[in-house]
Protein backbone atom coordinates (compact mmCIF):
# COMPACT_ATOMS: atom_id res chain seq x y z
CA UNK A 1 13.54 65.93 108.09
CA UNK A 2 15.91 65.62 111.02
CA UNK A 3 19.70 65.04 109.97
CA UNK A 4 21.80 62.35 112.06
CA UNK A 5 25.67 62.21 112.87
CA UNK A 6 26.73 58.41 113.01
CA UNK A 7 29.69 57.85 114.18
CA UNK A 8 31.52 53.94 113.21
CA UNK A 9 34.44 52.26 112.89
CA UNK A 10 35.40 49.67 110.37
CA UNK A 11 38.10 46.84 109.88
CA UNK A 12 38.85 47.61 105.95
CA UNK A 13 40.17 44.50 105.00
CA UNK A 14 37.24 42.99 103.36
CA UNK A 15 35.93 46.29 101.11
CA UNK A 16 36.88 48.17 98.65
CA UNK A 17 36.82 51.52 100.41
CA UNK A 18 34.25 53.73 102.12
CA UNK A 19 32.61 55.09 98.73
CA UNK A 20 29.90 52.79 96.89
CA UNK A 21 31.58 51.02 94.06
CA UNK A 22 30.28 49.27 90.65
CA UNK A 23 32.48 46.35 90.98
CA UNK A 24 33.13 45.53 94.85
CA UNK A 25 31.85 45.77 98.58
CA UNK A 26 32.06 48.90 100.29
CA UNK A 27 31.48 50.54 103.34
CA UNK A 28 29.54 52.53 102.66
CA UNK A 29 27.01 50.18 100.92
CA UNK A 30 27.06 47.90 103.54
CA UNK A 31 26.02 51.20 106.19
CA UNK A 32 23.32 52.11 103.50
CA UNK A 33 21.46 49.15 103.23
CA UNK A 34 21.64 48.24 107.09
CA UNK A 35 19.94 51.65 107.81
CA UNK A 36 17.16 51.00 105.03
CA UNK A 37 16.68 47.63 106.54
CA UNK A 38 16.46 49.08 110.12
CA UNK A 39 14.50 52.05 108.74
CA UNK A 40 12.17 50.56 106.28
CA UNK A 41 12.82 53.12 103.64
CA UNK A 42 15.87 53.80 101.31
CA UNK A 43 18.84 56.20 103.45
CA UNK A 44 21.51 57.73 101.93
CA UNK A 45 24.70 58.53 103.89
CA UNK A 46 27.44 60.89 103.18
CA UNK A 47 30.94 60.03 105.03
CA UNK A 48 33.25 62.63 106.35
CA UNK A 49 35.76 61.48 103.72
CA UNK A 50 37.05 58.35 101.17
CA UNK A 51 39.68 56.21 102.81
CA UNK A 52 41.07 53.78 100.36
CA UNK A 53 40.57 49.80 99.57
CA UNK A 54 41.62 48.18 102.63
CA UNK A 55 42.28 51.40 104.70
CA UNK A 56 40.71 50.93 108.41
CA UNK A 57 38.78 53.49 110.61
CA UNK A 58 39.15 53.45 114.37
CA UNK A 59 36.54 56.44 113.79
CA UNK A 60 34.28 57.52 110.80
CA UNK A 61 31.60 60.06 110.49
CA UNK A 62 28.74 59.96 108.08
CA UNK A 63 25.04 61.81 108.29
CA UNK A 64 21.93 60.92 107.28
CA UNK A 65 18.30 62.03 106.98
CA UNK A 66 14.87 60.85 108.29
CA UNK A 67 11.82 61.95 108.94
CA UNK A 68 10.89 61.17 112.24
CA UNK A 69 12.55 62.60 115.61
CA UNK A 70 14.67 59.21 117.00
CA UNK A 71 13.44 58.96 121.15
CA UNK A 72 15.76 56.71 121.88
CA UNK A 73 19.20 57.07 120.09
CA UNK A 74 21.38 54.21 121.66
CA UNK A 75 18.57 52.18 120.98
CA UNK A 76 19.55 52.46 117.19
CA UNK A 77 23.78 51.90 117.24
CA UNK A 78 22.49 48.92 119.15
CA UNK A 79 19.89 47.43 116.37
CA UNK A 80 22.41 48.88 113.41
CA UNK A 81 25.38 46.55 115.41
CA UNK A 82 22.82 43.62 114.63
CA UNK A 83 22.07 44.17 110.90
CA UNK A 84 25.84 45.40 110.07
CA UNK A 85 28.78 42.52 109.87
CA UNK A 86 31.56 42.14 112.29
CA UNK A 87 33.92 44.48 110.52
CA UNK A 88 31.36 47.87 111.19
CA UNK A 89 30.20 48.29 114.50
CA UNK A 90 28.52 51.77 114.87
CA UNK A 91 28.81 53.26 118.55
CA UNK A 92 26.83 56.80 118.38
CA UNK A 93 23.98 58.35 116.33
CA UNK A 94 23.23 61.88 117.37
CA UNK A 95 21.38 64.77 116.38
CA UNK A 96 22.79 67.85 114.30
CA UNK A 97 21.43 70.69 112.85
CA UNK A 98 19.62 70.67 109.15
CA UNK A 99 22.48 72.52 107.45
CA UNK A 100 25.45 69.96 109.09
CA UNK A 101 28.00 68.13 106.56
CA UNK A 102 29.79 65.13 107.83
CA UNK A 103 32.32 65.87 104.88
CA UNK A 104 32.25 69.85 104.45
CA UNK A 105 31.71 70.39 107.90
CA UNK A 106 34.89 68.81 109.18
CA UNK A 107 37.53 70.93 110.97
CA UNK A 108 40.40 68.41 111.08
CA UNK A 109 40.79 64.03 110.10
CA UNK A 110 43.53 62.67 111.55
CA UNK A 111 45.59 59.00 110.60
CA UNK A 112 47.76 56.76 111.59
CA UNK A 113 49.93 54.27 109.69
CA UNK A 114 51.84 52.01 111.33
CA UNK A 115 55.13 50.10 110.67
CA UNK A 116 56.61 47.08 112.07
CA UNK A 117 59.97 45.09 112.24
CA UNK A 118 58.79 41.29 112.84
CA UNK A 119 56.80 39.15 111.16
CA UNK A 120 53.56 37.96 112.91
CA UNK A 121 50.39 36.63 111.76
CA UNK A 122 48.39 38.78 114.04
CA UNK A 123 49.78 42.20 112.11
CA UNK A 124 49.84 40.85 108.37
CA UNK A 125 45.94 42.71 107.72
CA UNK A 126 46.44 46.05 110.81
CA UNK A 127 50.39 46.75 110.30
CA UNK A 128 52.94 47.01 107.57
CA UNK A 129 56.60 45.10 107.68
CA UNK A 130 59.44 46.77 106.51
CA UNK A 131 62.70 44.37 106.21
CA UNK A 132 65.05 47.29 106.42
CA UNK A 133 66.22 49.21 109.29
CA UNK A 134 64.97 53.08 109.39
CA UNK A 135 66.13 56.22 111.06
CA UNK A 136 62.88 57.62 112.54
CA UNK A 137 65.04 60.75 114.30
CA UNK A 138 65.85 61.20 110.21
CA UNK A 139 62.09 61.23 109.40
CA UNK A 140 60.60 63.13 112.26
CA UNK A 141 63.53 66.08 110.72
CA UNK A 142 61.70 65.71 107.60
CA UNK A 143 57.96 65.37 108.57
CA UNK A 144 58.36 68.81 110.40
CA UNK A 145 59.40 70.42 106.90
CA UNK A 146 55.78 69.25 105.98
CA UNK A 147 54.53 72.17 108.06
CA UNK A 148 56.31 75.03 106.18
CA UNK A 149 54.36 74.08 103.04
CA UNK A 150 50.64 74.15 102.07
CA UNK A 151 50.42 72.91 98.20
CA UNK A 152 50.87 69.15 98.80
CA UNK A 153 50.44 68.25 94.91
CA UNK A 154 53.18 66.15 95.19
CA UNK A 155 51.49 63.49 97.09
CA UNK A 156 48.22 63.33 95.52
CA UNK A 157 46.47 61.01 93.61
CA UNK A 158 47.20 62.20 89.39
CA UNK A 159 43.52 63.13 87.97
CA UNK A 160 41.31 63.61 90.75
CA UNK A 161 38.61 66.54 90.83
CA UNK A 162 39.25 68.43 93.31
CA UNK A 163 39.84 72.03 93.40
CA UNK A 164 43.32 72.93 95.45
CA UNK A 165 45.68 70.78 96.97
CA UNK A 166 46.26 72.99 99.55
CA UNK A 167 45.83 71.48 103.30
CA UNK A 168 47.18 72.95 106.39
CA UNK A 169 49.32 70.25 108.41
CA UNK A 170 48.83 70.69 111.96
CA UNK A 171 50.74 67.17 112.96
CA UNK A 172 52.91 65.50 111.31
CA UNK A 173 55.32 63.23 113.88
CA UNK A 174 56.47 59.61 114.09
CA UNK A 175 56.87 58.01 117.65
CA UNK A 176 57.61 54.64 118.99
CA UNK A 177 54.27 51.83 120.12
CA UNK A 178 56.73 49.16 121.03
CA UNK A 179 59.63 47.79 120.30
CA UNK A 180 58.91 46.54 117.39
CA UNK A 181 56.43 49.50 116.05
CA UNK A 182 56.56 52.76 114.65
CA UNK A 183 53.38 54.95 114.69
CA UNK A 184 53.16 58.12 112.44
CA UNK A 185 50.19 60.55 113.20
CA UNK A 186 49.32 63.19 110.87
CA UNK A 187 46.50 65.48 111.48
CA UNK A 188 45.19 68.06 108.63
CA UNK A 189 42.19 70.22 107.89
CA UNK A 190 41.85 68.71 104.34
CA UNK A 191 43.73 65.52 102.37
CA UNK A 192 44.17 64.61 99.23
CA UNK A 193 43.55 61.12 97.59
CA UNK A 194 46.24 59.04 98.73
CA UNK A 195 48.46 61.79 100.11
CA UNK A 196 48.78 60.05 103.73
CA UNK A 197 50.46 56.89 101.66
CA UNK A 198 52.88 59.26 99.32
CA UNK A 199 53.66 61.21 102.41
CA UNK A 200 54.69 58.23 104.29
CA UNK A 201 56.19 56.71 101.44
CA UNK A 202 58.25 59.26 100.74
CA UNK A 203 59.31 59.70 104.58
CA UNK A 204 60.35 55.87 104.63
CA UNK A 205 62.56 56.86 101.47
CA UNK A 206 64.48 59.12 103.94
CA UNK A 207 64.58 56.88 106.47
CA UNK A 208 66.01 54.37 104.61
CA UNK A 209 68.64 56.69 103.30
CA UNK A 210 67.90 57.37 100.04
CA UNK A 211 66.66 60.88 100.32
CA UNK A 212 68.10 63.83 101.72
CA UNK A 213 66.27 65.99 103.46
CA UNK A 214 66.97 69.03 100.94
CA UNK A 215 65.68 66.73 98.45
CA UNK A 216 62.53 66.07 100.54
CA UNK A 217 61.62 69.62 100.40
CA UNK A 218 62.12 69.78 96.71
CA UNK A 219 59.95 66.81 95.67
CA UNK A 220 57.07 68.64 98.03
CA UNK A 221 58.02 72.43 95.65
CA UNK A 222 58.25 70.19 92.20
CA UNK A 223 54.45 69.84 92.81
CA UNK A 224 55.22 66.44 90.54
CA UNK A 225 53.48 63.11 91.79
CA UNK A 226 56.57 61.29 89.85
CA UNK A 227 58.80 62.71 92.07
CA UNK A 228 57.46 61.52 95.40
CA UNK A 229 58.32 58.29 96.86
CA UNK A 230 55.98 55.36 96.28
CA UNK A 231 52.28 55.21 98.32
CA UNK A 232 52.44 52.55 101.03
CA UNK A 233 50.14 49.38 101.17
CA UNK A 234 46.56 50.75 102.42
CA UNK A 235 46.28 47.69 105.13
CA UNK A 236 48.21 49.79 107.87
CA UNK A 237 46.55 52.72 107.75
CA UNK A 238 43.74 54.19 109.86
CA UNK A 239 41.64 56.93 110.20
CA UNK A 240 41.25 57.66 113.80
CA UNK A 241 39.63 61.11 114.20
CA UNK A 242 37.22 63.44 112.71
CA UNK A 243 36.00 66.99 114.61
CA UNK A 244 33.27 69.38 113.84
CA UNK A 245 32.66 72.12 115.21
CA UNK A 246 30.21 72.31 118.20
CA UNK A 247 27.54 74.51 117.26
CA UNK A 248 26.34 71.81 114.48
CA UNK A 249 25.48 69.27 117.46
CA UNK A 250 21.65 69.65 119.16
């Protein structure tokens, strides 16, 4: 069996996540089944991580396995484009080595979420309005306190099965698209469920003045979800990067 990297990018209005759900549309399906069409034989595919109902993904990174040796791999993105909907458009399949995790494997996933000022109907599903003014200068002071912790149990989602909630925040920084939008980037090894959302949730809650920056830092060392700011809508945020390392690529 030779394993595949496939590299997409979906607009996450119309699923209910990446992950394969009982009850809705996801991703994830919809990459399954278009492979298994193409491929005449049931795929699985394993995604370099869960992003939410409604979350979008300028870049996403699954693998898969089949049995023959693909001659010609443009040749499939190009037939996948014509199976999958509009939303998921697939722009690279390449080879990796048997042993390569599009989940485990990954060295960093970075987001963006982006906030706006003005009300337009082009922004309503990629961008998310906030009526009141906020003091970015305020937030980037706070986002950089990010960096001095590593247990983000604060800003995950209560219940989940993971192990540790410790990730190692390399960026964390808001800057200015335009004038009426405000980008923030954050790039880790690891997240959490939801944490992007809390973490920008809370962030806004300094920006808007109701948070100090002291009592930033002590919501992230109560290690309480309750304490943390509310998650943001999922319909701004993207996932725009995933890296491996390069020995994993033939």
């Amino acid at each position: 069996m030779q394993r595949y990297f496939i590299y997409l990018a979906y607009e996450g209005t119309n699923y209910h996540g990446w992950q394969i759900q009982p009850n809705g549309i996801s991703v994830q399906e919809c990459l399954q089944k278009a492979l298994s069409t193409f491929l005449r034989t049931d795929i699985e595919v394993v995604g370099a991580g869960r992003t939410d109902t409604g979350v979008h993904a300028r870049l996403m990174v699954a693998h898969f396995d089949y049995e023959e040796d693909f001659a010609d791999l443009t040749a499939i993105a190009d037939k996948l484009n014509r199976i999958l909907p509009q939303d998921i458009s697939v722009f690279e399949v390449c080879k990796v080595t048997p042993e390569a995790h599009a989940r485990f494997d990954a060295i960093s996933r970075s987001y963006k979420y982006y906030i706006t000022n003005v009300k337009s109907p082009f922004n309503r599903h990629l961008k998310w309005r906030v009526h009141s003014n906020l003091d970015y200068e305020l937030m980037n002071r706070a986002a950089k306190i990010l960096f001095e912790y590593t247990d983000f149990t604060s800003f995950s989602k209560l219940h989940t099965d993971v192990k540790t909630n410790n990730c190692r925040i390399m960026q964390a920084e808001w800057t200015q698209e335009d004038e009426n939008t405000w980008v923030f980037t954050i790039k880790a090894d690891r997240f959490l469920r939801n944490m992007v959302r809390a973490v920008v949730g809370t962030l806004v809650e300094v920006g808007r003045g109701k948070m100090s920056l002291e009592e930033f830092r002590r919501v992230i060392e109560h290690k309480d979800r309750c304490k943390a700011g509310a998650s943001v809508p999922g319909h701004a945020l993207f996932l725009v990067d995933v890296e491996y390392p390069a020995e994993i690529f033939i």
